[in-house]
Every structure is written in C-alpha cells, then in structure tokens.
PDBML (XML) file of the C-alpha atoms, coordinates in Angstrom:
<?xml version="1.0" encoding="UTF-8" ?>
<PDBx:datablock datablockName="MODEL"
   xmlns:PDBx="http://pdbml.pdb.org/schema/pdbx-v50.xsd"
   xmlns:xsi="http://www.w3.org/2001/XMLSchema-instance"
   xsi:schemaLocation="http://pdbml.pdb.org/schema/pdbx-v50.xsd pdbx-v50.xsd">
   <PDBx:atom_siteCategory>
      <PDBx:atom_site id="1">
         <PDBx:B_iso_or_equiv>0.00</PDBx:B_iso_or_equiv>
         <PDBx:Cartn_x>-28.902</PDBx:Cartn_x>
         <PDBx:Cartn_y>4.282</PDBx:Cartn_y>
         <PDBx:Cartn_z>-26.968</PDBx:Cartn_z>
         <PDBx:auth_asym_id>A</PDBx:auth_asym_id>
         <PDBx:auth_atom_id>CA</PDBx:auth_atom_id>
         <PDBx:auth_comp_id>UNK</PDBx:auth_comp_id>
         <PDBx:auth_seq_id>1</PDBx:auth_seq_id>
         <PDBx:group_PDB>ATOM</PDBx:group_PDB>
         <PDBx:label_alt_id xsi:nil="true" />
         <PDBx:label_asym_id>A</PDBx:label_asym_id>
         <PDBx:label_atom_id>CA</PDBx:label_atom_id>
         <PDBx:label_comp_id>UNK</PDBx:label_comp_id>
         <PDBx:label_entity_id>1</PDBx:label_entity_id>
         <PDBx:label_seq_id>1</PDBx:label_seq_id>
         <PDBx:occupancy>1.00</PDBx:occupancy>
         <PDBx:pdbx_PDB_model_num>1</PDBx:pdbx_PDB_model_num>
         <PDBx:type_symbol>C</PDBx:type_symbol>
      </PDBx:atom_site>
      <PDBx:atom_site id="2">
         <PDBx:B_iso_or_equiv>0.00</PDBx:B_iso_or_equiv>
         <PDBx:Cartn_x>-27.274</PDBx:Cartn_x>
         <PDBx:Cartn_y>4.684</PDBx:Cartn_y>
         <PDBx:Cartn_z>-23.419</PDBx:Cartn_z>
         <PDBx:auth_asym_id>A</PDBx:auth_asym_id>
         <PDBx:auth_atom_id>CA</PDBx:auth_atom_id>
         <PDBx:auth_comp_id>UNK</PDBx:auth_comp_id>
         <PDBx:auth_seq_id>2</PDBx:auth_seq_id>
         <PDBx:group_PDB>ATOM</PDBx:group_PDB>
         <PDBx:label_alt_id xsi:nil="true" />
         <PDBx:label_asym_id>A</PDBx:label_asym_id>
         <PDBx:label_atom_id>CA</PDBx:label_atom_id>
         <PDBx:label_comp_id>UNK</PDBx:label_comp_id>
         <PDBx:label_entity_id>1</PDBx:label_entity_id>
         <PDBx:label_seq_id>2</PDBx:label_seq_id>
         <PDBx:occupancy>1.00</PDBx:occupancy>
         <PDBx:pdbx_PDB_model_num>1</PDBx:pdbx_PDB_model_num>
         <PDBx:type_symbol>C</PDBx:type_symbol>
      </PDBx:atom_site>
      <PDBx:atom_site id="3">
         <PDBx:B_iso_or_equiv>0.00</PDBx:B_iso_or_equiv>
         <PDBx:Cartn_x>-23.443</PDBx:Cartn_x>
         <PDBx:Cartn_y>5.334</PDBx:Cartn_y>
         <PDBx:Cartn_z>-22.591</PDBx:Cartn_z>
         <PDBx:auth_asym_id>A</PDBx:auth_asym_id>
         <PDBx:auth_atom_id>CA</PDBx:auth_atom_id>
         <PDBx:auth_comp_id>UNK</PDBx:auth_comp_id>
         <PDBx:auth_seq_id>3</PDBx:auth_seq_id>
         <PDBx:group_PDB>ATOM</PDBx:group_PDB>
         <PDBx:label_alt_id xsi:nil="true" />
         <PDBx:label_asym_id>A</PDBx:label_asym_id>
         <PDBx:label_atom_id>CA</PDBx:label_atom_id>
         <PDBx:label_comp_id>UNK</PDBx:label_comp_id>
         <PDBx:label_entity_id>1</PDBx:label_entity_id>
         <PDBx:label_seq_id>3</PDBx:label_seq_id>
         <PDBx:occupancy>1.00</PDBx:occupancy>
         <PDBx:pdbx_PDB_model_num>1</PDBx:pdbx_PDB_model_num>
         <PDBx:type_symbol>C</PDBx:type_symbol>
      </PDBx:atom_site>
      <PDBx:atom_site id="4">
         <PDBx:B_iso_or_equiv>0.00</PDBx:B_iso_or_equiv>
         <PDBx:Cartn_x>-23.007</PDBx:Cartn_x>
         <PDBx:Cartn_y>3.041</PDBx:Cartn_y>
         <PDBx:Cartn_z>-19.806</PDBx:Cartn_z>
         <PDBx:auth_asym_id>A</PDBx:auth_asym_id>
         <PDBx:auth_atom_id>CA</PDBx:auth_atom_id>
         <PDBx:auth_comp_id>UNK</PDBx:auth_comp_id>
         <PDBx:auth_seq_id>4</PDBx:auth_seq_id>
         <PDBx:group_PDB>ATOM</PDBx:group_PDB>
         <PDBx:label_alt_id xsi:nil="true" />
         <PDBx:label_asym_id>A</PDBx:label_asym_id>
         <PDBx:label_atom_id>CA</PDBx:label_atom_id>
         <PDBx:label_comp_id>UNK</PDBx:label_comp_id>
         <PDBx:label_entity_id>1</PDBx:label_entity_id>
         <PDBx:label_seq_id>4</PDBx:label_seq_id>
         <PDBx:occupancy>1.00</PDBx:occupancy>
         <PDBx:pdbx_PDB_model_num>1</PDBx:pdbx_PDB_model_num>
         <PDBx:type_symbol>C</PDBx:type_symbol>
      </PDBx:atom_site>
      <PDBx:atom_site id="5">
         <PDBx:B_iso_or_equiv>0.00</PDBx:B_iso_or_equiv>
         <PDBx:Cartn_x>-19.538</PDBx:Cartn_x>
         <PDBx:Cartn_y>3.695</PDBx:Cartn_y>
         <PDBx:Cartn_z>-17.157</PDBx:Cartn_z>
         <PDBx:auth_asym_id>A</PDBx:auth_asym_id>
         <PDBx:auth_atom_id>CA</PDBx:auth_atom_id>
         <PDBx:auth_comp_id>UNK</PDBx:auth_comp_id>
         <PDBx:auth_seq_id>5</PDBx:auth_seq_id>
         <PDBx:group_PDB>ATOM</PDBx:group_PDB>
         <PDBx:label_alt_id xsi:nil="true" />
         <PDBx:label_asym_id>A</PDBx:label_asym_id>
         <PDBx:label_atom_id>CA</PDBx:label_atom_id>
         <PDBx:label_comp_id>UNK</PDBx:label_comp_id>
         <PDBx:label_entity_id>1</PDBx:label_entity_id>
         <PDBx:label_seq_id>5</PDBx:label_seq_id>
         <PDBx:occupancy>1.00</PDBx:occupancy>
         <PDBx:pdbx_PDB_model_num>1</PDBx:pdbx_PDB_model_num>
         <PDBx:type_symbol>C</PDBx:type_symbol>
      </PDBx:atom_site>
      <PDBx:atom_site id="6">
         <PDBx:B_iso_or_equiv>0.00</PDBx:B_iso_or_equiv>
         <PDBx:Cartn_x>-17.444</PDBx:Cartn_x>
         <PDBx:Cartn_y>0.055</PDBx:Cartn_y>
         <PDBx:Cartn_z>-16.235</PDBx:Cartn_z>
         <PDBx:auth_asym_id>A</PDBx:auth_asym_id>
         <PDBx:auth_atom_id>CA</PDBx:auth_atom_id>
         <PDBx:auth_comp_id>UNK</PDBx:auth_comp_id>
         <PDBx:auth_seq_id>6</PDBx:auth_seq_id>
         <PDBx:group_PDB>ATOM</PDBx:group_PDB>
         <PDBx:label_alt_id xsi:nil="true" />
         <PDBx:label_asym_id>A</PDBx:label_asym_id>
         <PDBx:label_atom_id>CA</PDBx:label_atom_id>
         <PDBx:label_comp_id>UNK</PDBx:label_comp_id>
         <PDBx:label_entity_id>1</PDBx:label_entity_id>
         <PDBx:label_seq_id>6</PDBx:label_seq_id>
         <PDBx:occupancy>1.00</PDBx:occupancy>
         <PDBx:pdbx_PDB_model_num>1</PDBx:pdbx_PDB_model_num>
         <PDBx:type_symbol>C</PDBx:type_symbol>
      </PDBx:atom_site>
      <PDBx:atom_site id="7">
         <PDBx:B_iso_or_equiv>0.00</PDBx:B_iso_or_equiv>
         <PDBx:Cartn_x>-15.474</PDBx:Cartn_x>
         <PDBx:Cartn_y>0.530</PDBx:Cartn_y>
         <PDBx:Cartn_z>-12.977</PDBx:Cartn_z>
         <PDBx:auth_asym_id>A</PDBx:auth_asym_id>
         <PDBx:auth_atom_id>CA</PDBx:auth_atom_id>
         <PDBx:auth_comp_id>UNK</PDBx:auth_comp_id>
         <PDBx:auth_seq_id>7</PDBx:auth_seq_id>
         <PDBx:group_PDB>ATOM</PDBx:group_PDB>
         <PDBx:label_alt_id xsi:nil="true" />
         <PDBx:label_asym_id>A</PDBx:label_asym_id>
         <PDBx:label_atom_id>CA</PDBx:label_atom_id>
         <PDBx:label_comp_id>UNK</PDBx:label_comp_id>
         <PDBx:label_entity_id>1</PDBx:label_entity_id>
         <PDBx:label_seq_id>7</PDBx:label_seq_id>
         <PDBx:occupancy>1.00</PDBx:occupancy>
         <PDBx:pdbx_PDB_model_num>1</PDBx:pdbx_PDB_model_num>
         <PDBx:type_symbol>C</PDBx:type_symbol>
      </PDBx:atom_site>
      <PDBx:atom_site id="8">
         <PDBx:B_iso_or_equiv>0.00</PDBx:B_iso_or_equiv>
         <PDBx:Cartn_x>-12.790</PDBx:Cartn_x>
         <PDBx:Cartn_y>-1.284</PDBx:Cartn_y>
         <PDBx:Cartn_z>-11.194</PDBx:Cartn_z>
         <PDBx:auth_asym_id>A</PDBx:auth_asym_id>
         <PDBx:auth_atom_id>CA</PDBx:auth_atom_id>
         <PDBx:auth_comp_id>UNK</PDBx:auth_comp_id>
         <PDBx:auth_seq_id>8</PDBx:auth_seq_id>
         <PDBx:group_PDB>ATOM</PDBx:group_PDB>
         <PDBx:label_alt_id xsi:nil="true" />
         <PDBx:label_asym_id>A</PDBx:label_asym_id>
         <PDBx:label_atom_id>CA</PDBx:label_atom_id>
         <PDBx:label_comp_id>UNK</PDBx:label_comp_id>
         <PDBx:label_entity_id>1</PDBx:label_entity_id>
         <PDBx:label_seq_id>8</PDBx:label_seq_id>
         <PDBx:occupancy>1.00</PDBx:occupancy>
         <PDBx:pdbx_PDB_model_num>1</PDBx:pdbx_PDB_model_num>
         <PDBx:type_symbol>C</PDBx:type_symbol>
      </PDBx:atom_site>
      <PDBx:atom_site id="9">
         <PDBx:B_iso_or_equiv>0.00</PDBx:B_iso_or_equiv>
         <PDBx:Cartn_x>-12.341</PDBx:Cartn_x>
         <PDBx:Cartn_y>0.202</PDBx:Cartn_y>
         <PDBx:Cartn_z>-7.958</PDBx:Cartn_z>
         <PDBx:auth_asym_id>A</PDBx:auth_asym_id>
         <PDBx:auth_atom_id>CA</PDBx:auth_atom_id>
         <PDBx:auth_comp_id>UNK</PDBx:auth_comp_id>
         <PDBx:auth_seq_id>9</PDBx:auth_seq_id>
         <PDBx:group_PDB>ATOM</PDBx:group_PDB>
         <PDBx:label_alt_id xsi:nil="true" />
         <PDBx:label_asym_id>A</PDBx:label_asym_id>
         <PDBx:label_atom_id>CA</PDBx:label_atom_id>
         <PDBx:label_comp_id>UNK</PDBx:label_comp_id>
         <PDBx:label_entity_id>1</PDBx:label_entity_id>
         <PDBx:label_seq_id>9</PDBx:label_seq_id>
         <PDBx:occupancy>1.00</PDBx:occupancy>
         <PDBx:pdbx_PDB_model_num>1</PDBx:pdbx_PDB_model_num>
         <PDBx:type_symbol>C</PDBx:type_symbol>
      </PDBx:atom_site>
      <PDBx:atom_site id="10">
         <PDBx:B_iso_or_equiv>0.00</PDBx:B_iso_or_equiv>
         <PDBx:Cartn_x>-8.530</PDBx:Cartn_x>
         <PDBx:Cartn_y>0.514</PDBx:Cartn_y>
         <PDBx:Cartn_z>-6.463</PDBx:Cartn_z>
         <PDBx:auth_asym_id>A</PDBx:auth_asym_id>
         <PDBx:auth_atom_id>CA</PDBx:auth_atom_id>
         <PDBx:auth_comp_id>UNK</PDBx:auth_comp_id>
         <PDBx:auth_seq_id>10</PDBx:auth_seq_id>
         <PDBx:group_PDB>ATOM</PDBx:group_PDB>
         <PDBx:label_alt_id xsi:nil="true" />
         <PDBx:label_asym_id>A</PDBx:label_asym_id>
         <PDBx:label_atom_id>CA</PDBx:label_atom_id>
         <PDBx:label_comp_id>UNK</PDBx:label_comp_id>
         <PDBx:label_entity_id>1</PDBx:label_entity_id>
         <PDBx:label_seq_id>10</PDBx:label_seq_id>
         <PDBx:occupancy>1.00</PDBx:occupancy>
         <PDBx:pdbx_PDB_model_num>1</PDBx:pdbx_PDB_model_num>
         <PDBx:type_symbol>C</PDBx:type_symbol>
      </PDBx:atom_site>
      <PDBx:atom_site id="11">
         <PDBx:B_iso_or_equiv>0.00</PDBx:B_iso_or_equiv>
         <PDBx:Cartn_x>-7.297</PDBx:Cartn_x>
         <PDBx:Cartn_y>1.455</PDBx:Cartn_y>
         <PDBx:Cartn_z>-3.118</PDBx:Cartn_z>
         <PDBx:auth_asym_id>A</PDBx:auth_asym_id>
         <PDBx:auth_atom_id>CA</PDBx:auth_atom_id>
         <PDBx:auth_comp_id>UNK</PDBx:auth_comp_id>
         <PDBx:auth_seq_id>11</PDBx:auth_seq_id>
         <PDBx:group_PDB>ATOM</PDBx:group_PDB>
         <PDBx:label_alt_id xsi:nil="true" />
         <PDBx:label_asym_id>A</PDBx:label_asym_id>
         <PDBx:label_atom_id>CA</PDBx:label_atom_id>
         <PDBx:label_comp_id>UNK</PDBx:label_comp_id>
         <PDBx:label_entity_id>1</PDBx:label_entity_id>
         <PDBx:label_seq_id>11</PDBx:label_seq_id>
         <PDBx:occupancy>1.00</PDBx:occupancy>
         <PDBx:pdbx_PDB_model_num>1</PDBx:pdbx_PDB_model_num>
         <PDBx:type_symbol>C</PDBx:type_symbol>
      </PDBx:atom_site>
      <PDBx:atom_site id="12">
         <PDBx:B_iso_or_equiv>0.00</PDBx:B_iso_or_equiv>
         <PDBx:Cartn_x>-7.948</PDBx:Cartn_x>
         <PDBx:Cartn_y>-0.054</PDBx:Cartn_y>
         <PDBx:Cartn_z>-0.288</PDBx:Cartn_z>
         <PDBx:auth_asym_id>A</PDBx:auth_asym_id>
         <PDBx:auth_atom_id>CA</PDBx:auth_atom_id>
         <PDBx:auth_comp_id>UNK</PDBx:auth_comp_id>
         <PDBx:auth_seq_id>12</PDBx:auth_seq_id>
         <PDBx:group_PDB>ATOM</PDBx:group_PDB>
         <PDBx:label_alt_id xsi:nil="true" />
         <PDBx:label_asym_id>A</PDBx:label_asym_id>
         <PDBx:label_atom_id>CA</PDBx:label_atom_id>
         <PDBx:label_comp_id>UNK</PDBx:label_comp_id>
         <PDBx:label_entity_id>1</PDBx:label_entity_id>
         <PDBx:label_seq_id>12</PDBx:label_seq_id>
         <PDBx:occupancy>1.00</PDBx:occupancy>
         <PDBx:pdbx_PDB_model_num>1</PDBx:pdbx_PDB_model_num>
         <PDBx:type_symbol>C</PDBx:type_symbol>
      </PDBx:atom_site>
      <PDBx:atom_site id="13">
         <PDBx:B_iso_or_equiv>0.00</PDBx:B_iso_or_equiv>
         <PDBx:Cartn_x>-11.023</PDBx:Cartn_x>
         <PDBx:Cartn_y>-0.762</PDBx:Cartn_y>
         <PDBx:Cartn_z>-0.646</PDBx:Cartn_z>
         <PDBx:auth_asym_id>A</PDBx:auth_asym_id>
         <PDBx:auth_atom_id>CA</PDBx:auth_atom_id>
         <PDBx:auth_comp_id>UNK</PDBx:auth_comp_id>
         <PDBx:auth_seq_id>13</PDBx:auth_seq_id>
         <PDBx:group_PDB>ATOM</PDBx:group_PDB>
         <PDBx:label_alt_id xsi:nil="true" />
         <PDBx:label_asym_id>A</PDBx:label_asym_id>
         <PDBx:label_atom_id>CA</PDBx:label_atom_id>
         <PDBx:label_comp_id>UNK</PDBx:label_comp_id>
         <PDBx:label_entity_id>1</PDBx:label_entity_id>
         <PDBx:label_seq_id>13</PDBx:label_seq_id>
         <PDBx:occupancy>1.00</PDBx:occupancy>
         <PDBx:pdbx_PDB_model_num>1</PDBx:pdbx_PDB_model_num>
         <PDBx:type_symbol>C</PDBx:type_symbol>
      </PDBx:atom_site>
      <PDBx:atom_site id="14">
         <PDBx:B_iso_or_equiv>0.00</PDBx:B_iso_or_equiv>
         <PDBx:Cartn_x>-10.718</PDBx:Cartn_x>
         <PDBx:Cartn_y>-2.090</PDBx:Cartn_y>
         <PDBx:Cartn_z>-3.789</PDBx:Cartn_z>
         <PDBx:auth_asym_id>A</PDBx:auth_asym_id>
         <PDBx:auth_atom_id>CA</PDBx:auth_atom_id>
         <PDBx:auth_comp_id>UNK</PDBx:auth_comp_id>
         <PDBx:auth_seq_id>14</PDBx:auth_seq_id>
         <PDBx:group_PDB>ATOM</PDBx:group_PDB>
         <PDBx:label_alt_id xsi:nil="true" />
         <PDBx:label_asym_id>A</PDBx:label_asym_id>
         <PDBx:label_atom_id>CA</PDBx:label_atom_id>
         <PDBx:label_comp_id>UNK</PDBx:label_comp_id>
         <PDBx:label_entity_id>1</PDBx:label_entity_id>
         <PDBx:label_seq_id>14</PDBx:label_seq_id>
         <PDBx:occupancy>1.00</PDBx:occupancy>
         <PDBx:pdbx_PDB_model_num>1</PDBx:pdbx_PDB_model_num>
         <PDBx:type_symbol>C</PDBx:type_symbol>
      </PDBx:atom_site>
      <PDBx:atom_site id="15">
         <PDBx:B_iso_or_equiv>0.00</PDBx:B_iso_or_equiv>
         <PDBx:Cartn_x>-9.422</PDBx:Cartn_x>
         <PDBx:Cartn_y>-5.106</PDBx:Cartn_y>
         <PDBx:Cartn_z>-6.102</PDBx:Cartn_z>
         <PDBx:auth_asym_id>A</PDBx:auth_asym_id>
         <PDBx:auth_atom_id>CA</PDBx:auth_atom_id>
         <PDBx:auth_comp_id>UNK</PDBx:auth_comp_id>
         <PDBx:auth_seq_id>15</PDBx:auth_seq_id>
         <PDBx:group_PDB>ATOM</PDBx:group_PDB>
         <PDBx:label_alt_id xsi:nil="true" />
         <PDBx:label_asym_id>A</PDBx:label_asym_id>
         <PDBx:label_atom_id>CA</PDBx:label_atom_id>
         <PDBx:label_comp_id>UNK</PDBx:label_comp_id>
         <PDBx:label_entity_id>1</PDBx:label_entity_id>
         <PDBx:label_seq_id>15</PDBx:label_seq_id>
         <PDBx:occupancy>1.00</PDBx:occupancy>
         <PDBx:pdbx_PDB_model_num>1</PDBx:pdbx_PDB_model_num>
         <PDBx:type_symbol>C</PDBx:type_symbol>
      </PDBx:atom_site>
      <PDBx:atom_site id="16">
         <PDBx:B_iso_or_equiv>0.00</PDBx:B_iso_or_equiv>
         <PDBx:Cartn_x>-5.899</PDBx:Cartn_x>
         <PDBx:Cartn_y>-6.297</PDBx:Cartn_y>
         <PDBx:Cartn_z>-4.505</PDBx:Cartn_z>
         <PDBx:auth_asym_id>A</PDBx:auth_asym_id>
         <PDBx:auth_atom_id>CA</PDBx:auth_atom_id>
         <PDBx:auth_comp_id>UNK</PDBx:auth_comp_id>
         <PDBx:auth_seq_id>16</PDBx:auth_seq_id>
         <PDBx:group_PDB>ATOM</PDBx:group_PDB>
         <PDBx:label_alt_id xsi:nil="true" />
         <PDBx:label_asym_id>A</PDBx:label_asym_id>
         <PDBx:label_atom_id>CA</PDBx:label_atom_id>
         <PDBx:label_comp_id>UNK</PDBx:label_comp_id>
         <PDBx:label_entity_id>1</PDBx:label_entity_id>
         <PDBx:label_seq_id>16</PDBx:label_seq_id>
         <PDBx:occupancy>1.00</PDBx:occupancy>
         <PDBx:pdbx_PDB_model_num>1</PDBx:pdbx_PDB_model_num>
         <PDBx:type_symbol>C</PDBx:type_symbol>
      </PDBx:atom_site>
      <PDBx:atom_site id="17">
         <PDBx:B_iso_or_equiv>0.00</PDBx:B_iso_or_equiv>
         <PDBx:Cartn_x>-3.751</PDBx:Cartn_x>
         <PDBx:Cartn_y>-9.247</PDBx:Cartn_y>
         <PDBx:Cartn_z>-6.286</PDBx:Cartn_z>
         <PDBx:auth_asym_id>A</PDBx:auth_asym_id>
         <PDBx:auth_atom_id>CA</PDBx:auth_atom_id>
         <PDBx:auth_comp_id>UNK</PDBx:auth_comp_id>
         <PDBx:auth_seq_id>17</PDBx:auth_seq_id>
         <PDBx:group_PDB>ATOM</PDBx:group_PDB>
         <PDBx:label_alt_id xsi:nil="true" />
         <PDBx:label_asym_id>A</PDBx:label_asym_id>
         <PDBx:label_atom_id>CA</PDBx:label_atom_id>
         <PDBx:label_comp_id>UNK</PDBx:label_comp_id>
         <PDBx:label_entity_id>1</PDBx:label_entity_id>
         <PDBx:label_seq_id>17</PDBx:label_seq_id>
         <PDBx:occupancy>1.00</PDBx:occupancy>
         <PDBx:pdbx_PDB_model_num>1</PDBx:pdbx_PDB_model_num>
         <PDBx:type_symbol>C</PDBx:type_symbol>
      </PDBx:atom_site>
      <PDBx:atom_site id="18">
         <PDBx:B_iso_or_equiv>0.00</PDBx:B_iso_or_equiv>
         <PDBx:Cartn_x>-2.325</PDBx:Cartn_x>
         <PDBx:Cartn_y>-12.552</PDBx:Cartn_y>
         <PDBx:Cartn_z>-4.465</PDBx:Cartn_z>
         <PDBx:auth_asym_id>A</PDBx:auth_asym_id>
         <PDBx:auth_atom_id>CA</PDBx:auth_atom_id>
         <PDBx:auth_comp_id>UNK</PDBx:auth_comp_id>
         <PDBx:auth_seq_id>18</PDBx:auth_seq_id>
         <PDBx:group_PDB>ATOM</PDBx:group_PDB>
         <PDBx:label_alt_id xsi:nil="true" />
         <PDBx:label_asym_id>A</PDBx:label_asym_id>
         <PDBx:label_atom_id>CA</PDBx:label_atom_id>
         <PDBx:label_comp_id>UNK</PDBx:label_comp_id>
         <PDBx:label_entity_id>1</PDBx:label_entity_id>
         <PDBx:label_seq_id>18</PDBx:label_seq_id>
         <PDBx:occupancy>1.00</PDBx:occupancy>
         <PDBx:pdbx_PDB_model_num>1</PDBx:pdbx_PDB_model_num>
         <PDBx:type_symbol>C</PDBx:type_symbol>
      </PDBx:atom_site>
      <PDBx:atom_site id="19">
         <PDBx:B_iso_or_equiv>0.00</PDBx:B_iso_or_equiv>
         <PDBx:Cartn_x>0.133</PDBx:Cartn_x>
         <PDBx:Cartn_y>-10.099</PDBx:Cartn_y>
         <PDBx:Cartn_z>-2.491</PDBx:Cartn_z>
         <PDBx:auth_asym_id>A</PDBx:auth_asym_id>
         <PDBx:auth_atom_id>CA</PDBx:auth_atom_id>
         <PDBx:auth_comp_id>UNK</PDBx:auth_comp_id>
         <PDBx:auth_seq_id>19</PDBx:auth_seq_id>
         <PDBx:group_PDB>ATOM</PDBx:group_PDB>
         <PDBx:label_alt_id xsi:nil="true" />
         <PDBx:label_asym_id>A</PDBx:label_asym_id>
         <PDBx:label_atom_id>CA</PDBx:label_atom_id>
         <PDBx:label_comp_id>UNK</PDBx:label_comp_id>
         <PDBx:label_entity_id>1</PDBx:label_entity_id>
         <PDBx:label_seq_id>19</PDBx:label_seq_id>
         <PDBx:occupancy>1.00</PDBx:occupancy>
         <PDBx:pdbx_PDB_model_num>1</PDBx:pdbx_PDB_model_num>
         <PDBx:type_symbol>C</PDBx:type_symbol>
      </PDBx:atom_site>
      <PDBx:atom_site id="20">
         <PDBx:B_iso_or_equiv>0.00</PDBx:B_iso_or_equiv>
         <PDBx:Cartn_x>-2.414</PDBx:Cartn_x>
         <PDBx:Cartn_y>-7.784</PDBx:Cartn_y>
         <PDBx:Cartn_z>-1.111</PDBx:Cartn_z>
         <PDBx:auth_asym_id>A</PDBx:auth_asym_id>
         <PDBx:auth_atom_id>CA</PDBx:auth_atom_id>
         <PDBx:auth_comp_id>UNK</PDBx:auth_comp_id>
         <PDBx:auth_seq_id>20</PDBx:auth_seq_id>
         <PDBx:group_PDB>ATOM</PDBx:group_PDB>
         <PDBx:label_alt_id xsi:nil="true" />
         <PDBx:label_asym_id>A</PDBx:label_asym_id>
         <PDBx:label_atom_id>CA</PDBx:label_atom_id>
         <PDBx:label_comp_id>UNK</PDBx:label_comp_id>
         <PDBx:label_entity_id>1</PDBx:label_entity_id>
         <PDBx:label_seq_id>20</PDBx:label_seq_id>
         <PDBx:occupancy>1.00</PDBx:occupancy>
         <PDBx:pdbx_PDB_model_num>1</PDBx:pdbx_PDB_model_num>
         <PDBx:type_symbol>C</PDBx:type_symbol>
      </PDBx:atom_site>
      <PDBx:atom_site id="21">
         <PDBx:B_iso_or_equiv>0.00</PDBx:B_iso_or_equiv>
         <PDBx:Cartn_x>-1.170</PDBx:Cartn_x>
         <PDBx:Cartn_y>-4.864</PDBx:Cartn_y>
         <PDBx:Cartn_z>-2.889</PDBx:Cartn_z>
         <PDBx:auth_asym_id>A</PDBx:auth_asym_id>
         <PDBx:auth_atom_id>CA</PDBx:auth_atom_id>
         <PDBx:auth_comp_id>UNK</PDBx:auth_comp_id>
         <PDBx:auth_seq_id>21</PDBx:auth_seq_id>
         <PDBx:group_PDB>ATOM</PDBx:group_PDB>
         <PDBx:label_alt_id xsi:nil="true" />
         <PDBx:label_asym_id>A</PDBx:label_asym_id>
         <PDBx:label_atom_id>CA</PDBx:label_atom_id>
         <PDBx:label_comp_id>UNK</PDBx:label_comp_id>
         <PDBx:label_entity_id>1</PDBx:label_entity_id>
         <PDBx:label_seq_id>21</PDBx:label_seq_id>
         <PDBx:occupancy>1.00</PDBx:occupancy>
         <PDBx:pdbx_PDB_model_num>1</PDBx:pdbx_PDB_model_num>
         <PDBx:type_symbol>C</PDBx:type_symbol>
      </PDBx:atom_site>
      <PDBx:atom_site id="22">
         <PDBx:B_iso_or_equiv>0.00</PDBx:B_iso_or_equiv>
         <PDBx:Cartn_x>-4.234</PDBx:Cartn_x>
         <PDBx:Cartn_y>-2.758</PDBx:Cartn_y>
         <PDBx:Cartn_z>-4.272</PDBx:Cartn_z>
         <PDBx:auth_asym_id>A</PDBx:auth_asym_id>
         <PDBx:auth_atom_id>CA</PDBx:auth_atom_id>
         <PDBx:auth_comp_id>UNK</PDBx:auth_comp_id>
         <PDBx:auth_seq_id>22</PDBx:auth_seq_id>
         <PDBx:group_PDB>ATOM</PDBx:group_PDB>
         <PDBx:label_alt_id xsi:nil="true" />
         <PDBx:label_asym_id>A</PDBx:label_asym_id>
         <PDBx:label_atom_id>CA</PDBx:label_atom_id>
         <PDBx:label_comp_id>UNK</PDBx:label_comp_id>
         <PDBx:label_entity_id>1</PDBx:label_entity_id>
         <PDBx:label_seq_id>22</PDBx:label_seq_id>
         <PDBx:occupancy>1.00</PDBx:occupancy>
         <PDBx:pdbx_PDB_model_num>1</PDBx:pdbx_PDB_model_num>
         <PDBx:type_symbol>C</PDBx:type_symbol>
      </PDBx:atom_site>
      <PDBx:atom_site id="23">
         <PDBx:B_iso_or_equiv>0.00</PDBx:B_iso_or_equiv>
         <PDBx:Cartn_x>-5.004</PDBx:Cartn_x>
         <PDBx:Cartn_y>-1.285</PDBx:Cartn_y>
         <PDBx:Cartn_z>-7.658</PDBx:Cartn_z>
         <PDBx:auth_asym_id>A</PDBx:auth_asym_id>
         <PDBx:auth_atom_id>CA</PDBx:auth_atom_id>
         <PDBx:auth_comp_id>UNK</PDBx:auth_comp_id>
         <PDBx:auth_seq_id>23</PDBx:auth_seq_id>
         <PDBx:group_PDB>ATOM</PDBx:group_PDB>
         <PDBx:label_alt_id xsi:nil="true" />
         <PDBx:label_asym_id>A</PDBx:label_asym_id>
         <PDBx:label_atom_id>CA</PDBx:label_atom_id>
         <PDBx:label_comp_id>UNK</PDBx:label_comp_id>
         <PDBx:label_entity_id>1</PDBx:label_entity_id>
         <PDBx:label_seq_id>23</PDBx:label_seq_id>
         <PDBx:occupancy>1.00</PDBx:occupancy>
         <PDBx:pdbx_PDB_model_num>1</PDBx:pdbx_PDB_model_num>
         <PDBx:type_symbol>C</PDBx:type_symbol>
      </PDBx:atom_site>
      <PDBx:atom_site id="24">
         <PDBx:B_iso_or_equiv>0.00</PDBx:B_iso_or_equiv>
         <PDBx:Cartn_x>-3.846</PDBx:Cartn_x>
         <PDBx:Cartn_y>2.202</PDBx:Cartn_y>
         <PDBx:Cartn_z>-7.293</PDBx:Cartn_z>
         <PDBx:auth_asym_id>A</PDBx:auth_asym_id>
         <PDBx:auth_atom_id>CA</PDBx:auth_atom_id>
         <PDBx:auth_comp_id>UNK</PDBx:auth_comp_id>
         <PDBx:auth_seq_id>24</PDBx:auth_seq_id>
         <PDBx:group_PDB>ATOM</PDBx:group_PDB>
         <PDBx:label_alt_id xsi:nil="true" />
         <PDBx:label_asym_id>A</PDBx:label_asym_id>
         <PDBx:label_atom_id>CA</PDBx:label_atom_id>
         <PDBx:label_comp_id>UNK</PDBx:label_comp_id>
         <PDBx:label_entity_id>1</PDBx:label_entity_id>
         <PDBx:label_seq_id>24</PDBx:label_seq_id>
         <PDBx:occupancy>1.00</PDBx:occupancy>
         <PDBx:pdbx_PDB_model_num>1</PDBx:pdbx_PDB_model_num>
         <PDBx:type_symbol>C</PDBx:type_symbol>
      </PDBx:atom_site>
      <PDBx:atom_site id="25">
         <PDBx:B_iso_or_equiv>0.00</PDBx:B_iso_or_equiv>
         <PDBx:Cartn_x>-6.823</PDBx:Cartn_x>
         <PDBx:Cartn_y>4.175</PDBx:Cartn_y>
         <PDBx:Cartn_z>-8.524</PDBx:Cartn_z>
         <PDBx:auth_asym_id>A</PDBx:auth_asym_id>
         <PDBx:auth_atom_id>CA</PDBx:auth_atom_id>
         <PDBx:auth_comp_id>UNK</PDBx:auth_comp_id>
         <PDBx:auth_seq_id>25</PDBx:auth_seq_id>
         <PDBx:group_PDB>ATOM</PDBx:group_PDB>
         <PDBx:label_alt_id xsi:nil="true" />
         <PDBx:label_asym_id>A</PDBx:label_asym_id>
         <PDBx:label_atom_id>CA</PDBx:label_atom_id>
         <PDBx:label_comp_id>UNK</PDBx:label_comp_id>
         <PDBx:label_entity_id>1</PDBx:label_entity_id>
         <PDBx:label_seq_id>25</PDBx:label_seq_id>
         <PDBx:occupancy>1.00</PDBx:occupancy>
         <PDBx:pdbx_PDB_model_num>1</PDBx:pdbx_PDB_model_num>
         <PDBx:type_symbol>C</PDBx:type_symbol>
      </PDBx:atom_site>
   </PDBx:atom_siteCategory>
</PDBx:datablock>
C-alpha cells in the first residue's frame, strides 16, 4: 500500500547518451 516516485535525472548532472548530450529535465 505505498505510492512509490521512479526518477531519471536530466541535465547535467544527469543521464547523457553516446554524444554527451543530457536528458533535458
């Protein structure tokens, strides 16, 4: 019975693909 929150963080600190170029938010 608990609402749990999944997050994928973006910007620079965050996930970035083969180019470098970061999730936006």
């Amino acid at each position: 019975s608990t609402t749990y929150t999944a997050t994928v963080k973006g910007g620079a600190s965050g996930v970035k693909d083969a180019a470098g170029n970061a999730l936006v938010n």
